[in-house]
C-alpha atoms as a PDB file:
ATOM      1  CA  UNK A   1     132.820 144.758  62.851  1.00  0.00           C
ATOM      2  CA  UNK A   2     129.618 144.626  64.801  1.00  0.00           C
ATOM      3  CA  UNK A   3     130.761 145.817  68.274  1.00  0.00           C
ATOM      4  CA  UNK A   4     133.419 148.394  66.943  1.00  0.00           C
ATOM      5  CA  UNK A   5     130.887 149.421  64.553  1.00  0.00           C
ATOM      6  CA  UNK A   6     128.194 150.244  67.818  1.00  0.00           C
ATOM      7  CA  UNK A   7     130.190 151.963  69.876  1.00  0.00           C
ATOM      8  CA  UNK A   8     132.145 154.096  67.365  1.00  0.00           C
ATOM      9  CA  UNK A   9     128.867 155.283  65.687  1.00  0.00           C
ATOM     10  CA  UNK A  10     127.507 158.193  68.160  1.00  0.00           C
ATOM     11  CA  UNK A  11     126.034 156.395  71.002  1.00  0.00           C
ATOM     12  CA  UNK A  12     128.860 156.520  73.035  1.00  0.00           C
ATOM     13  CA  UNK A  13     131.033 153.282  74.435  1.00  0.00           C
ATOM     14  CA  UNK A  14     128.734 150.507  76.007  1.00  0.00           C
ATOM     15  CA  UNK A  15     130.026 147.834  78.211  1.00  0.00           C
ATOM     16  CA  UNK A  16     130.070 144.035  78.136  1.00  0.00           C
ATOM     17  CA  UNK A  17     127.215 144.620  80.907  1.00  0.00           C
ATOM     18  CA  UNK A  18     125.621 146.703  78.862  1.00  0.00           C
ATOM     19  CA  UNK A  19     125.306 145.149  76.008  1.00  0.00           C
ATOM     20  CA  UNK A  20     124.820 141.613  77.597  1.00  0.00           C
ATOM     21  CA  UNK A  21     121.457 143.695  79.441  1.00  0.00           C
ATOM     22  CA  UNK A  22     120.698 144.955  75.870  1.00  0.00           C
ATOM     23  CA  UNK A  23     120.564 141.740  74.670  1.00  0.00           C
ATOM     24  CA  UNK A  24     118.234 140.597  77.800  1.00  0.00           C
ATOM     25  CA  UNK A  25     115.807 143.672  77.180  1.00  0.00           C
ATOM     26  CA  UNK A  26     115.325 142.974  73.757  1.00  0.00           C
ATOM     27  CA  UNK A  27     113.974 139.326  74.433  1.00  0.00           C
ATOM     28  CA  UNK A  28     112.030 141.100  77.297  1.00  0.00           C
ATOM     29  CA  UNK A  29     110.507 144.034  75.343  1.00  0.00           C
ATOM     30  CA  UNK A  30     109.457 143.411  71.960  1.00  0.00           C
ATOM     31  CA  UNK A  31     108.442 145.432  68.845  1.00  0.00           C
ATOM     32  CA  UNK A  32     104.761 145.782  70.447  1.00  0.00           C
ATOM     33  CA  UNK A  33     105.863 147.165  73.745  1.00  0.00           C
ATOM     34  CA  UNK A  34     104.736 150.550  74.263  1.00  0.00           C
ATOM     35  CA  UNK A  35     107.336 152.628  75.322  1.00  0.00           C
ATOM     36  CA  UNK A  36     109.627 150.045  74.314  1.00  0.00           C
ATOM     37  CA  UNK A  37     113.035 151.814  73.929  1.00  0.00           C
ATOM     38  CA  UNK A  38     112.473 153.419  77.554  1.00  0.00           C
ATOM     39  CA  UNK A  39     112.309 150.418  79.271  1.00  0.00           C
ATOM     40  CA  UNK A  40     115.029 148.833  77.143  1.00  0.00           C
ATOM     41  CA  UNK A  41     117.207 152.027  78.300  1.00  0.00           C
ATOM     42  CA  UNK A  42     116.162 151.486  82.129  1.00  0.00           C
ATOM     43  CA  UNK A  43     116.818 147.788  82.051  1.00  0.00           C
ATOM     44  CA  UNK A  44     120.662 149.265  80.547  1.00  0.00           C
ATOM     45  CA  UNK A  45     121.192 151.500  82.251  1.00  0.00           C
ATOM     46  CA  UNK A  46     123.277 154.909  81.996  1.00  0.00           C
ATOM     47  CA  UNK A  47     121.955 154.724  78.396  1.00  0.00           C
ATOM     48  CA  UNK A  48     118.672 157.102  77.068  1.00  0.00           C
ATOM     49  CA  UNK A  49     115.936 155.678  74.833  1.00  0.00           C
ATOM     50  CA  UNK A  50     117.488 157.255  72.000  1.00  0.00           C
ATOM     51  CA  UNK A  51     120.860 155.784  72.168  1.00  0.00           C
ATOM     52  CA  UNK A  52     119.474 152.010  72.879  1.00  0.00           C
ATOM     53  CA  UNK A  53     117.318 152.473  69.443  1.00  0.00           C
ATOM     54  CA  UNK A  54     120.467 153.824  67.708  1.00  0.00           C
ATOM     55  CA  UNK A  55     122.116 151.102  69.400  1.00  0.00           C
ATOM     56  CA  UNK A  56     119.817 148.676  68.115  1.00  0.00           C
ATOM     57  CA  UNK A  57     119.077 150.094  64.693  1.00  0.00           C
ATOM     58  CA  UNK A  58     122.668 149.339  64.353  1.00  0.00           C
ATOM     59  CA  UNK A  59     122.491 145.801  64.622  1.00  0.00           C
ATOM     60  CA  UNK A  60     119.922 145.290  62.562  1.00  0.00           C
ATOM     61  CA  UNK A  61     122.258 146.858  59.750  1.00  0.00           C
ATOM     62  CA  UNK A  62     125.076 144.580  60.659  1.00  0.00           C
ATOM     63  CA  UNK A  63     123.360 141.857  61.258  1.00  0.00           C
ATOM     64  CA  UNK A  64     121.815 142.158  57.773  1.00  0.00           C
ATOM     65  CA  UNK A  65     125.786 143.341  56.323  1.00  0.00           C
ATOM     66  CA  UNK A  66     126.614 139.773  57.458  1.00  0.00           C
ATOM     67  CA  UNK A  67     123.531 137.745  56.168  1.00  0.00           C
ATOM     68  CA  UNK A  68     124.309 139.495  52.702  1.00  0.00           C
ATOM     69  CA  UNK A  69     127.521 138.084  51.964  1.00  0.00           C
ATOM     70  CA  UNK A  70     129.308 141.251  52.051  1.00  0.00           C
ATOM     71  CA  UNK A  71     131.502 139.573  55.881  1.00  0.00           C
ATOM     72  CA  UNK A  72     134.085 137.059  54.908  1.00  0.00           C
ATOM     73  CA  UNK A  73     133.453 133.877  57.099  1.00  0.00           C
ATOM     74  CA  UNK A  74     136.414 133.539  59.186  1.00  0.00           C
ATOM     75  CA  UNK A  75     138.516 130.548  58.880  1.00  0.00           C
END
């Protein structure tokens, strides 16, 4: 659900590349960086600040879908 989810949701289709530089950003830049979500979106690239905190507010939600319960573990 997670990656469907992301890019279906208005912030257009990201990559494997894209996400996998998401991922590196994130550990880079954290909540106390100013101007955080722009340097998250240069580190992506083709992405604005907008759609990498979009991007990221929507793994927070699915990340806390799946520690509810509410995701079937797969067997």
């Amino acid at each position: 659900m997670a990656s469907s989810s992301m890019s279906s949701r208005g912030s257009g289709s990201w990559t494997a590349k894209q996400n996998k530089d998401f991922e590196r950003a994130l550990a880079v830049y954290d909540k106390d960086t100013p101007d955080r979500w722009y340097n998250v979106a240069k580190a992506v690239g083709g992405k604005t600040a907008e759609e990498v905190k979009r991007h990221y507010e929507l793994l927070v939600a699915d990340v806390k879908y799946i520690e509810s319960g509410q995701v079937p573990f797969p067997y």
